[in-house]
N, C-alpha and C. Protein backbone atom coordinates (compact mmCIF):
# COMPACT_ATOMS: atom_id res chain seq x y z
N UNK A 1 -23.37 25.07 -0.42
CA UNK A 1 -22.73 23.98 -1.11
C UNK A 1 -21.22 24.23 -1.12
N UNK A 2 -20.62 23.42 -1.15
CA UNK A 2 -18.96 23.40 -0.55
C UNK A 2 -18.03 22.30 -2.24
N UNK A 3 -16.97 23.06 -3.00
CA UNK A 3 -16.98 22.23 -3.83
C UNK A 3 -15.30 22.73 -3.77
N UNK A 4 -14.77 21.88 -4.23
CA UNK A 4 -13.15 21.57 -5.02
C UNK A 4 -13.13 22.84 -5.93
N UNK A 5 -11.96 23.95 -5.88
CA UNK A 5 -11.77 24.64 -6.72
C UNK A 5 -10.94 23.47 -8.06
N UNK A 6 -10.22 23.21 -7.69
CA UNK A 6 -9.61 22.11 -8.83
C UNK A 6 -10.58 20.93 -9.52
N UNK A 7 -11.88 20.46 -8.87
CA UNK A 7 -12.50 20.14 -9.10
C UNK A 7 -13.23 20.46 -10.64
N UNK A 8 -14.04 21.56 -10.33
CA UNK A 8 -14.93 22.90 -10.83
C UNK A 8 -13.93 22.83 -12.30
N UNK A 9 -12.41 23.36 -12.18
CA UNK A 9 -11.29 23.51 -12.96
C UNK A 9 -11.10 22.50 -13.85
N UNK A 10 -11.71 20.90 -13.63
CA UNK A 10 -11.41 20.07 -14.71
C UNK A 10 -12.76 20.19 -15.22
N UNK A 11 -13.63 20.74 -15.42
CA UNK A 11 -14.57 20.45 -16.05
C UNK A 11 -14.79 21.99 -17.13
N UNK A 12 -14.32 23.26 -16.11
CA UNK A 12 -14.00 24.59 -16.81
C UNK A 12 -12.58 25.18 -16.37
N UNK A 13 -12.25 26.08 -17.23
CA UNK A 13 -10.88 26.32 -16.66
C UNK A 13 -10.92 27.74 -16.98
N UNK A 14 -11.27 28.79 -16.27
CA UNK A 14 -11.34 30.33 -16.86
C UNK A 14 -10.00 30.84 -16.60
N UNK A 15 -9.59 31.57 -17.24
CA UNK A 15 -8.41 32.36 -16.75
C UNK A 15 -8.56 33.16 -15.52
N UNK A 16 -8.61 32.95 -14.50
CA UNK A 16 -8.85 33.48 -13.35
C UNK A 16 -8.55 32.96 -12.03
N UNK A 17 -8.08 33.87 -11.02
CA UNK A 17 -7.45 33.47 -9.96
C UNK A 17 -8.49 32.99 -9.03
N UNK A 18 -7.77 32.67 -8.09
CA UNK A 18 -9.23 32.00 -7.34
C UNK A 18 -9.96 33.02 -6.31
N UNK A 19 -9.15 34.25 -6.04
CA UNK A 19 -10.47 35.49 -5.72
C UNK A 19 -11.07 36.15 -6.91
N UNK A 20 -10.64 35.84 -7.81
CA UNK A 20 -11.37 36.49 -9.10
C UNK A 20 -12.57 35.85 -9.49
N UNK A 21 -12.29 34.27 -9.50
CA UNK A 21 -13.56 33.42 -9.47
C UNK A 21 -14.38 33.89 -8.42
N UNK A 22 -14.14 33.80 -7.16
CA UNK A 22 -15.15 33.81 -5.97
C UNK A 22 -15.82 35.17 -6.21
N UNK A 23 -15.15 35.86 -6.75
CA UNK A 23 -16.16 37.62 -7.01
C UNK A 23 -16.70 37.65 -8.23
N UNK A 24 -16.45 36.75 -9.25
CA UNK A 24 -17.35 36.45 -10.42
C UNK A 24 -18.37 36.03 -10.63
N UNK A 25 -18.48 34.89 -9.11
CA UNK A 25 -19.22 34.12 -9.09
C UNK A 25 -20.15 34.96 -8.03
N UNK A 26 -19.85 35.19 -6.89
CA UNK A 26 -20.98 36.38 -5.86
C UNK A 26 -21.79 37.08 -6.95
N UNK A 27 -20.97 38.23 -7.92
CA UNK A 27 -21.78 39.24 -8.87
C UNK A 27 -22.46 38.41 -9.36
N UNK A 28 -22.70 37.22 -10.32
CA UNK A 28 -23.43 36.85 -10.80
C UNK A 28 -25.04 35.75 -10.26
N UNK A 29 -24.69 36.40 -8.53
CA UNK A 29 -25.56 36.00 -7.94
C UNK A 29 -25.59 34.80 -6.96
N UNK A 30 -24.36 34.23 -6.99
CA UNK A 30 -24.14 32.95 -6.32
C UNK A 30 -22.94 33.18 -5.12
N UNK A 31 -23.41 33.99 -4.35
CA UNK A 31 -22.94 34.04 -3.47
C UNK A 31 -22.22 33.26 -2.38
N UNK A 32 -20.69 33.32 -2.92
CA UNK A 32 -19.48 32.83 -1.84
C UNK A 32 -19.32 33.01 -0.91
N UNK A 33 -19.45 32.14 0.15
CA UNK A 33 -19.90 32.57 1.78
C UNK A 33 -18.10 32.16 2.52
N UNK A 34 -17.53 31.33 1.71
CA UNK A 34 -16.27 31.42 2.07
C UNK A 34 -15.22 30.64 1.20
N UNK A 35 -13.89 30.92 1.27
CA UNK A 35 -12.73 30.43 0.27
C UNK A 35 -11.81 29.60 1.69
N UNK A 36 -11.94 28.63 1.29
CA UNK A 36 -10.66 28.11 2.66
C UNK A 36 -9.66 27.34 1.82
N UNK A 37 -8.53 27.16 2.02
CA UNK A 37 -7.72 26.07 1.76
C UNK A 37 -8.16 24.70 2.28
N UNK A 38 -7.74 24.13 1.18
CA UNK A 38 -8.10 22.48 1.21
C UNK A 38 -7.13 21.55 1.79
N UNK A 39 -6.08 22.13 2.40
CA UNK A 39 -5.40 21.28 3.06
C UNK A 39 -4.69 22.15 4.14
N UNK A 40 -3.61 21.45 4.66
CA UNK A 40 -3.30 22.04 6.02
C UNK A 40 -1.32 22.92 4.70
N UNK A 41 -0.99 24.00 5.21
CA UNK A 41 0.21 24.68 4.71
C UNK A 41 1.50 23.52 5.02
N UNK A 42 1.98 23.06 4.08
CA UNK A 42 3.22 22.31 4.08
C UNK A 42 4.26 22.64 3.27
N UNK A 43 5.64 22.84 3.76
CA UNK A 43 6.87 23.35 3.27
C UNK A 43 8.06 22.75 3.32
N UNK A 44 8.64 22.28 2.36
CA UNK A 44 9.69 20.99 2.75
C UNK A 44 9.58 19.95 2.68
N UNK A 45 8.27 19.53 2.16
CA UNK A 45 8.27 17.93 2.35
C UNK A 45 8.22 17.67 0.93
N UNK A 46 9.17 16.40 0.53
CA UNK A 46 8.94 16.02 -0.61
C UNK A 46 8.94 14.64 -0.70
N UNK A 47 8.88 13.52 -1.93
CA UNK A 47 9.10 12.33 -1.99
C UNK A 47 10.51 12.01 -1.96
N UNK A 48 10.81 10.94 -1.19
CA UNK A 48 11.77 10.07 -0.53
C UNK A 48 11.82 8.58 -0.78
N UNK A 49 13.05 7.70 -0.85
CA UNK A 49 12.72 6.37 -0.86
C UNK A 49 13.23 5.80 0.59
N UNK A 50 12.98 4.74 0.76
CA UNK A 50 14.30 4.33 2.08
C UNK A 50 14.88 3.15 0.95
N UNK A 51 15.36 3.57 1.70
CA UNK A 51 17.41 2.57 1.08
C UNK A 51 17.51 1.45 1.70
N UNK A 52 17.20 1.80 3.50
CA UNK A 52 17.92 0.53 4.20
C UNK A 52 16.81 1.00 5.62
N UNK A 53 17.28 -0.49 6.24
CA UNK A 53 16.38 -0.40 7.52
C UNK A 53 16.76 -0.71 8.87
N UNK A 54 17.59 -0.83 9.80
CA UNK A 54 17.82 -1.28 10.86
C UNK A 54 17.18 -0.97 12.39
N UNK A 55 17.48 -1.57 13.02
CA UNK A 55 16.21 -1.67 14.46
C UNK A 55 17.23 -1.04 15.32
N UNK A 56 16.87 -0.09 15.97
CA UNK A 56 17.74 1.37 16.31
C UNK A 56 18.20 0.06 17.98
N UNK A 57 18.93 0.39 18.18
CA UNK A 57 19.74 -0.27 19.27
C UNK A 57 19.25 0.29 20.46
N UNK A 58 18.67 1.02 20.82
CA UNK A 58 17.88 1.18 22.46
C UNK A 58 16.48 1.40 22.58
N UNK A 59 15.71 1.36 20.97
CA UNK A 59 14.19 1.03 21.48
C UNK A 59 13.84 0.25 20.50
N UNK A 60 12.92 -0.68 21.26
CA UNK A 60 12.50 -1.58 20.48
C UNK A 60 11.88 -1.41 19.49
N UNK A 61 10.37 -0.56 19.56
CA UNK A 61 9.58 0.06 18.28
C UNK A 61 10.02 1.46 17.34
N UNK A 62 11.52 1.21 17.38
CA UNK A 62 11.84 2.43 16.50
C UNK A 62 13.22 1.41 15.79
N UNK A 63 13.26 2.54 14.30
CA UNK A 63 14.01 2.05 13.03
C UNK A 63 14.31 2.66 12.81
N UNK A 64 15.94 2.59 12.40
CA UNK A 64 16.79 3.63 11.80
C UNK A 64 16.77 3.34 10.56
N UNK A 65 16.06 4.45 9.44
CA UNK A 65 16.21 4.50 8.49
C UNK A 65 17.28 5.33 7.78
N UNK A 66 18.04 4.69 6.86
CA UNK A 66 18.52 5.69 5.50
C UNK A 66 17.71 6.00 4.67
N UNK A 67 17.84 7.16 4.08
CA UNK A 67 16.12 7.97 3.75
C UNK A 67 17.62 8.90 2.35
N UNK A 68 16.88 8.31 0.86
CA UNK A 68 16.96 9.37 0.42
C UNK A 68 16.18 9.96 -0.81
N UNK A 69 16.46 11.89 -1.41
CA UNK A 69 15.42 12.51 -1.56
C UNK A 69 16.20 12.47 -3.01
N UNK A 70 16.59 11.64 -3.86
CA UNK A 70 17.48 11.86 -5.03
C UNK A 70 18.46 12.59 -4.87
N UNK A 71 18.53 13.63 -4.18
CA UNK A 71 19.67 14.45 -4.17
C UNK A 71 20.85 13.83 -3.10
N UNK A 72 20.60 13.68 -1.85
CA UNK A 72 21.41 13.19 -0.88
C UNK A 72 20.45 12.32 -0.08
N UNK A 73 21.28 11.65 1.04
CA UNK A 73 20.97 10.46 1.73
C UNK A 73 20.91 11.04 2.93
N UNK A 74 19.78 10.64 4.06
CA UNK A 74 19.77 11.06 5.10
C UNK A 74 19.56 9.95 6.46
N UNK A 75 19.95 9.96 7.93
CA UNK A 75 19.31 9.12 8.33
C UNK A 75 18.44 9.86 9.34
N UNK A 76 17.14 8.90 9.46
CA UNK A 76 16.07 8.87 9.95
C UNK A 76 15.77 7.75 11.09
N UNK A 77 15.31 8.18 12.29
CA UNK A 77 14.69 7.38 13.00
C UNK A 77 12.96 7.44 12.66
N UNK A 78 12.72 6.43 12.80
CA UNK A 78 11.10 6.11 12.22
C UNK A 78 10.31 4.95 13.26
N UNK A 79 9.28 5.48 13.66
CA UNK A 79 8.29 4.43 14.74
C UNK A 79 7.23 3.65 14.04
N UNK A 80 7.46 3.84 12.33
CA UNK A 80 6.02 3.54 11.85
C UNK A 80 5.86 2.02 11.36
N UNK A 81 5.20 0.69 11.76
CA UNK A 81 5.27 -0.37 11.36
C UNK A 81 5.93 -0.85 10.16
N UNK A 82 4.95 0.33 8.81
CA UNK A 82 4.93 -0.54 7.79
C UNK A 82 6.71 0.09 7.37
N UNK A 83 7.54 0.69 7.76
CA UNK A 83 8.47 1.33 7.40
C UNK A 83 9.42 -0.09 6.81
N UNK A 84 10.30 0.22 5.21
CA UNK A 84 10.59 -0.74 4.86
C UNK A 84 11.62 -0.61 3.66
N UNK A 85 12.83 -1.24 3.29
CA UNK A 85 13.45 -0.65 2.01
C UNK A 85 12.62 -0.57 0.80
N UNK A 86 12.96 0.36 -0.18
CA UNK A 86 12.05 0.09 -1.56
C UNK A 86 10.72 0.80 -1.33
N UNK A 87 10.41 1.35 -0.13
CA UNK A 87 9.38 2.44 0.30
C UNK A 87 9.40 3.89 -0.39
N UNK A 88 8.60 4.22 -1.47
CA UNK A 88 8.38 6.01 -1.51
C UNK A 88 7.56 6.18 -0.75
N UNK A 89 7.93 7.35 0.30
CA UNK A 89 6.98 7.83 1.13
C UNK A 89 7.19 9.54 0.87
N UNK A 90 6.43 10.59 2.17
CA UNK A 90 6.79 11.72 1.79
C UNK A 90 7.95 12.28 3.32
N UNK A 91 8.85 12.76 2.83
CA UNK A 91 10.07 12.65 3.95
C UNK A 91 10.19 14.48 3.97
N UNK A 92 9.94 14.97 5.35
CA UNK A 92 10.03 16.16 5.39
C UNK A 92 11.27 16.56 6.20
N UNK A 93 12.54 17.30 5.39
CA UNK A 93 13.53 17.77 5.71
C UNK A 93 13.52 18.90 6.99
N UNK A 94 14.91 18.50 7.00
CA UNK A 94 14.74 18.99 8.52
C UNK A 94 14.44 21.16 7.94
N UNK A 95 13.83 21.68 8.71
CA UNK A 95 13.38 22.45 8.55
C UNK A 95 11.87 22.71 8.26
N UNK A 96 11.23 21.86 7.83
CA UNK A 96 9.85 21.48 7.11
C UNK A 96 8.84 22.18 8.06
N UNK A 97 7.86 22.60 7.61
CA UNK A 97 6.98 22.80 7.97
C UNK A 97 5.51 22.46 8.00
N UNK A 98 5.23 21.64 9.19
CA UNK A 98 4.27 20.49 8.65
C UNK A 98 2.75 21.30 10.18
N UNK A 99 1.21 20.37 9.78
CA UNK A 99 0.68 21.67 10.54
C UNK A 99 1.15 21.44 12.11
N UNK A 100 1.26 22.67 12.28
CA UNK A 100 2.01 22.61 14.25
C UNK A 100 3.26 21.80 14.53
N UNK A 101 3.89 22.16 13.41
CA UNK A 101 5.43 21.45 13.92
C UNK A 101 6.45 22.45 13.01
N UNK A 102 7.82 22.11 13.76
CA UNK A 102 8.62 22.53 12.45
C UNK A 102 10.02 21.41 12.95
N UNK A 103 9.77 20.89 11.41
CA UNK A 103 10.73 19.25 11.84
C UNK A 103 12.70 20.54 11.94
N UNK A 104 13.11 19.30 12.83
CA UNK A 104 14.55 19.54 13.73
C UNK A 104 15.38 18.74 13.52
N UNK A 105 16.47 19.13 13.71
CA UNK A 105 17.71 17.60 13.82
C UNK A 105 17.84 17.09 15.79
N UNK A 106 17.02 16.18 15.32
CA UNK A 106 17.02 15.53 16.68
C UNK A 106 18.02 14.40 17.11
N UNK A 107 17.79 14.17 18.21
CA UNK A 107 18.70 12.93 18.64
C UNK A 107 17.56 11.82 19.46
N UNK A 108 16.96 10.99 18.54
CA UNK A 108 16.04 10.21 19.49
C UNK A 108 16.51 8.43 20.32
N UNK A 109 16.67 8.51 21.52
CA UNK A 109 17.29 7.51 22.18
C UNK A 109 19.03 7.78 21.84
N UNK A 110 19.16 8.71 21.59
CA UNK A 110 20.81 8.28 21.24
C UNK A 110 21.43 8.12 19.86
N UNK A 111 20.40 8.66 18.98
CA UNK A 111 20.51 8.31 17.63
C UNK A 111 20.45 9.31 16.95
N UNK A 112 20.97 9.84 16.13
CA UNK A 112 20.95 11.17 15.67
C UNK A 112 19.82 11.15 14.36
N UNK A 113 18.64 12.25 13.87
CA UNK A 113 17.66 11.91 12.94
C UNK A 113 17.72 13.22 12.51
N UNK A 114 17.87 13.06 11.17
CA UNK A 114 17.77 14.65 10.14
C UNK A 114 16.43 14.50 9.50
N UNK A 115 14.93 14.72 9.83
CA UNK A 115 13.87 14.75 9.07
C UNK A 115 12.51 13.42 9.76
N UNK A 116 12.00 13.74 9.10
CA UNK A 116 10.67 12.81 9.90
C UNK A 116 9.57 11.82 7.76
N UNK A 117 10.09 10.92 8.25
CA UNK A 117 9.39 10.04 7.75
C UNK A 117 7.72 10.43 7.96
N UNK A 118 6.29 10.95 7.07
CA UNK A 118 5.09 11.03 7.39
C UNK A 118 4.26 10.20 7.01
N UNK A 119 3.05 10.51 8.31
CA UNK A 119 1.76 9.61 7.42
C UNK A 119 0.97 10.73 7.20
N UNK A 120 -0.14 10.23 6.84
CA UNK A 120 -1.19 11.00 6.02
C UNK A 120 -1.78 11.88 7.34
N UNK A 121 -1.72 11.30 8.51
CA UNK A 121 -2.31 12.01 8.99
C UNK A 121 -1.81 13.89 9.85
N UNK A 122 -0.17 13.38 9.66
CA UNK A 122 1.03 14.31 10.45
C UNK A 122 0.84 14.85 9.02
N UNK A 123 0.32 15.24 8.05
CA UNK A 123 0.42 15.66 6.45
C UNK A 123 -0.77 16.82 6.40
N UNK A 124 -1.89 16.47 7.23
CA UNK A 124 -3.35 17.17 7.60
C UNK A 124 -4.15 16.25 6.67
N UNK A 125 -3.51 15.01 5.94
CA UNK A 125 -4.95 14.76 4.89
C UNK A 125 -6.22 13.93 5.05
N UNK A 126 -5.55 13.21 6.56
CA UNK A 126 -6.23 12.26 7.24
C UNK A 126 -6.53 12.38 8.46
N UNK A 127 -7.20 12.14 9.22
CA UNK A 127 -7.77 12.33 10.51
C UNK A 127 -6.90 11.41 10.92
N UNK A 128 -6.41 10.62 11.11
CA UNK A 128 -5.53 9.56 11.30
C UNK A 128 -4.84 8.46 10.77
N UNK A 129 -3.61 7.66 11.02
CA UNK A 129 -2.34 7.34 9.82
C UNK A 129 -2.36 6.06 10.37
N UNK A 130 -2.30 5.03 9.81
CA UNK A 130 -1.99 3.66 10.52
C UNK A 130 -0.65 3.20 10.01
N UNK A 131 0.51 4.71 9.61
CA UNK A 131 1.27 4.07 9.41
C UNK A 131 1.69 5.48 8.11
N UNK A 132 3.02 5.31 7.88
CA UNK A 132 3.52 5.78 6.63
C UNK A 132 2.55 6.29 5.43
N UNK A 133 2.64 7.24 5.32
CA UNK A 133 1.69 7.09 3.91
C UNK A 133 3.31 6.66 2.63
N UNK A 134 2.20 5.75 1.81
CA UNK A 134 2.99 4.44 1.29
C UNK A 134 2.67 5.22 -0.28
N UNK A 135 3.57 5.86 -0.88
CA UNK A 135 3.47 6.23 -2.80
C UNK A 135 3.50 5.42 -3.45
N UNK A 136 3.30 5.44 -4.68
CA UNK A 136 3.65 4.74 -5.98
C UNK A 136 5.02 4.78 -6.15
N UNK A 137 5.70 3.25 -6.49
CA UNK A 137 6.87 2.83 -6.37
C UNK A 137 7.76 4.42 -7.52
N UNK A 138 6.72 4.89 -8.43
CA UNK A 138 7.15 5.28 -9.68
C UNK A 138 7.09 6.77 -9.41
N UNK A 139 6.78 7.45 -8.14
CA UNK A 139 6.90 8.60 -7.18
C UNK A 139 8.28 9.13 -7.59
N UNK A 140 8.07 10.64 -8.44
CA UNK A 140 9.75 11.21 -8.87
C UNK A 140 10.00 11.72 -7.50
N UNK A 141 11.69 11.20 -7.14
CA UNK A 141 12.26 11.61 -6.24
C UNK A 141 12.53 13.10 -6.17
N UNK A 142 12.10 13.39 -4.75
CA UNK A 142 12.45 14.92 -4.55
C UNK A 142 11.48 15.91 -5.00
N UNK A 143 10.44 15.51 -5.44
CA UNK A 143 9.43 16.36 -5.80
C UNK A 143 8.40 16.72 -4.90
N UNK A 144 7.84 17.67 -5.00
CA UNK A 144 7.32 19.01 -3.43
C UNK A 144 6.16 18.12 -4.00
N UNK A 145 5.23 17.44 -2.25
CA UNK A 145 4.51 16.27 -1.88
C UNK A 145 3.33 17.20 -2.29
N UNK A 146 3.31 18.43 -2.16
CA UNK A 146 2.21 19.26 -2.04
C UNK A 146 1.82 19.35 -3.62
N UNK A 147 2.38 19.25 -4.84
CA UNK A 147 2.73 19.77 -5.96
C UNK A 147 2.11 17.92 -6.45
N UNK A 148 2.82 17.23 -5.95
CA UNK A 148 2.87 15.44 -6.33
C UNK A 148 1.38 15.30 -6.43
N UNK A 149 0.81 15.51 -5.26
CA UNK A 149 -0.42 14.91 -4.30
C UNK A 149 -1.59 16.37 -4.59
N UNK A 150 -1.31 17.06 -5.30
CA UNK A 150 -2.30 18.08 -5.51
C UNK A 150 -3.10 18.84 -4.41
N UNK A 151 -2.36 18.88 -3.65
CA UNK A 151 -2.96 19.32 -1.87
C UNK A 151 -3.20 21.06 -2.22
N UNK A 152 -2.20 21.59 -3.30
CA UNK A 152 -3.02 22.81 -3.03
C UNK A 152 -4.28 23.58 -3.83
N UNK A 153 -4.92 23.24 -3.31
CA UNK A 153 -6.55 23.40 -3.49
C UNK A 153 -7.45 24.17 -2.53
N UNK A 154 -8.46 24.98 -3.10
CA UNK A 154 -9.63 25.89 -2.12
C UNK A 154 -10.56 24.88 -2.20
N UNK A 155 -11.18 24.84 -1.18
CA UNK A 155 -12.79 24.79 -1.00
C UNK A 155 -13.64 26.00 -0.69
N UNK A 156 -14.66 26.15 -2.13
CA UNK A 156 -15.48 26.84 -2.14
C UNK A 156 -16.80 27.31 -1.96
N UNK A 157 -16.96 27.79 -0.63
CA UNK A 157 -18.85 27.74 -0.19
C UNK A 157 -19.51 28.77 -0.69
N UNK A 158 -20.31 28.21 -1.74
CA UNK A 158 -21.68 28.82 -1.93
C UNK A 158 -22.78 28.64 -0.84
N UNK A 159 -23.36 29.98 -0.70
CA UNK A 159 -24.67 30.16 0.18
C UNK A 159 -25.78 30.04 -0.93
N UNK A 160 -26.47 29.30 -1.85
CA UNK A 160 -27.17 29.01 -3.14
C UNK A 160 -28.79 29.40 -2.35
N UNK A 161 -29.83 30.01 -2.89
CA UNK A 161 -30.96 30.35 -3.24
C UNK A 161 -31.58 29.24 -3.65
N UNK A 162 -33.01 28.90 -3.47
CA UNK A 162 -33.97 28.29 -3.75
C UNK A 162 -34.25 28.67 -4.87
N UNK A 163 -34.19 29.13 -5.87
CA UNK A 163 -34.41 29.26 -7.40
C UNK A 163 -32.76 29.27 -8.24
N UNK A 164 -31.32 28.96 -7.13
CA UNK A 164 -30.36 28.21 -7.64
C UNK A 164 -30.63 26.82 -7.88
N UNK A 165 -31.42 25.88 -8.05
CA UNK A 165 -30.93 24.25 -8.13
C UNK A 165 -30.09 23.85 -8.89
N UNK A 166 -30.15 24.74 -10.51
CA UNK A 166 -28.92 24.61 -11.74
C UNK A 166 -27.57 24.52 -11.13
N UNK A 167 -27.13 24.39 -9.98
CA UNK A 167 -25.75 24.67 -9.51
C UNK A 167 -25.84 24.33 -8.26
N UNK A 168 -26.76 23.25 -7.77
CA UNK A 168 -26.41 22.36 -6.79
C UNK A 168 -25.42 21.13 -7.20
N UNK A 169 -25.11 21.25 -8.17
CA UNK A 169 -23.91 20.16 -8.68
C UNK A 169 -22.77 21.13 -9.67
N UNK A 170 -21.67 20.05 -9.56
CA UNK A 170 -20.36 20.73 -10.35
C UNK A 170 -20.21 20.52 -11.29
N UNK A 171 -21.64 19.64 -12.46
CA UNK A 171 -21.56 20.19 -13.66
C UNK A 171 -22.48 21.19 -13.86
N UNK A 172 -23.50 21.66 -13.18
CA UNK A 172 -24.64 22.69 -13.22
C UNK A 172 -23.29 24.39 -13.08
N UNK A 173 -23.00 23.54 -11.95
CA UNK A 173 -21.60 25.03 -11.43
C UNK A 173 -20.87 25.52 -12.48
N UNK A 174 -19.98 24.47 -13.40
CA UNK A 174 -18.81 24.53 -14.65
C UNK A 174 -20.08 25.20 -15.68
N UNK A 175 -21.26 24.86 -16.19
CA UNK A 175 -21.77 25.41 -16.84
C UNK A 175 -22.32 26.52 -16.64
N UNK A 176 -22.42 27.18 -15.65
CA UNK A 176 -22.58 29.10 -15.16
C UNK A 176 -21.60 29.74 -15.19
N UNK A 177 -20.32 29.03 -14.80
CA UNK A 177 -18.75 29.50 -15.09
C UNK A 177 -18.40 29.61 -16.37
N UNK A 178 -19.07 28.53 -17.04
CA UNK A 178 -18.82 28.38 -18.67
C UNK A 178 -19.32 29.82 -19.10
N UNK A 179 -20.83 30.18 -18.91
CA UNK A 179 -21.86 30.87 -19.23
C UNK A 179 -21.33 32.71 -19.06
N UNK A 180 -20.58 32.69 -18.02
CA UNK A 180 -20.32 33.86 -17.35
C UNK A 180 -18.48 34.56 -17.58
N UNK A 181 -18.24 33.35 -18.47
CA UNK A 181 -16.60 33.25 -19.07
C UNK A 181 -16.69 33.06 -20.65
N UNK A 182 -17.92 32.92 -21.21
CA UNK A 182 -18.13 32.85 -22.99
C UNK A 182 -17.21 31.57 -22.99
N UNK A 183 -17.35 30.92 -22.32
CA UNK A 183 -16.76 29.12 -22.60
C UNK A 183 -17.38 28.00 -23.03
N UNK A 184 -16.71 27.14 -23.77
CA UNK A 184 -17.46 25.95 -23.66
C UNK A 184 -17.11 25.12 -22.96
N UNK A 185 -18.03 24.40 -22.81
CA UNK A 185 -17.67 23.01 -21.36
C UNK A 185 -17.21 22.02 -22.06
């Protein structure tokens, strides 16, 4: 069984790290077959608005955006349809580290671009992006996307026993954690 460490966490919350859980939980018989991260490692990217929008002068399906992160203003070339003023999206500075890339100050067609406008899917959260991933207008500027969007999270596999069923679900789970931490649920 494969579950949300943050998950598990709103229902119990032990003082414990998340290899401390996974070896709390093996000893007491429920053996953790693996701890992975729940999303792909991202560094640099935070929420952004665009300001302004213009249609970059030597390609047709690209937009020069002004892109900024509350702190300063940047410009951006952007290929993504829905791209638009009054947009929070998540804008990864140049340096960023996104999975299998590390964003650059480029020059695309002739245009100079400090950072990359993302979708969900250049983010790892989606198998694929039809476009910008699009925030809540009310998205605090400049705040780490990873931190915003709760991306950092384990997924936790139990290898569970045929006389486990109590903990084929994540309130059966929070209540053995409860049980094994003197908690209440």
């Amino acid at each position: 069984m494969k579950f949300s460490e943050t998950w598990l966490r709103e229902w119990v919350a032990p003082a414990l790290s998340t290899e401390q859980l996974a070896a709390q939980l093996t000893m007491a018989g429920l053996e953790v077959d693996a701890v992975t991260p729940a999303g792909a490692a991202l560094t640099g990217v935070v929420v952004a608005e665009v300001l302004g929008v213009v249609p970059h002068p030597d390609a047709e399906r690209l937009s020069v955006c002004r892109v900024s992160d509350g702190v300063a203003e940047y410009q951006v070339v952007c290929g993504a349809p829905n791209v638009r003023p009054g947009l929070r999206v998540p804008f990864a500075r140049e340096g960023a580290e996104l999975p299998g890339l590390t964003i650059r100050r480029a020059r695309l067609r002739g245009v100079e671009s400090s950072g990359m406008l993302c979708a969900a899917d250049e983010l790892g959260i989606e198998s694929r992006g039809d476009g910008l991933l699009e925030l809540p207008p009310d998205a605090p500027l400049g705040d780490d996307i990873v931190a915003y969007l709760q991306l950092a999270d384990s997924v936790i596999e139990l290898g569970l026993t045929p006389n486990r069923g109590d903990c084929l679900g994540i309130a059966g789970l929070a209540r053995e954690v409860a049980a094994l931490n003197a908690m209440a649920i």
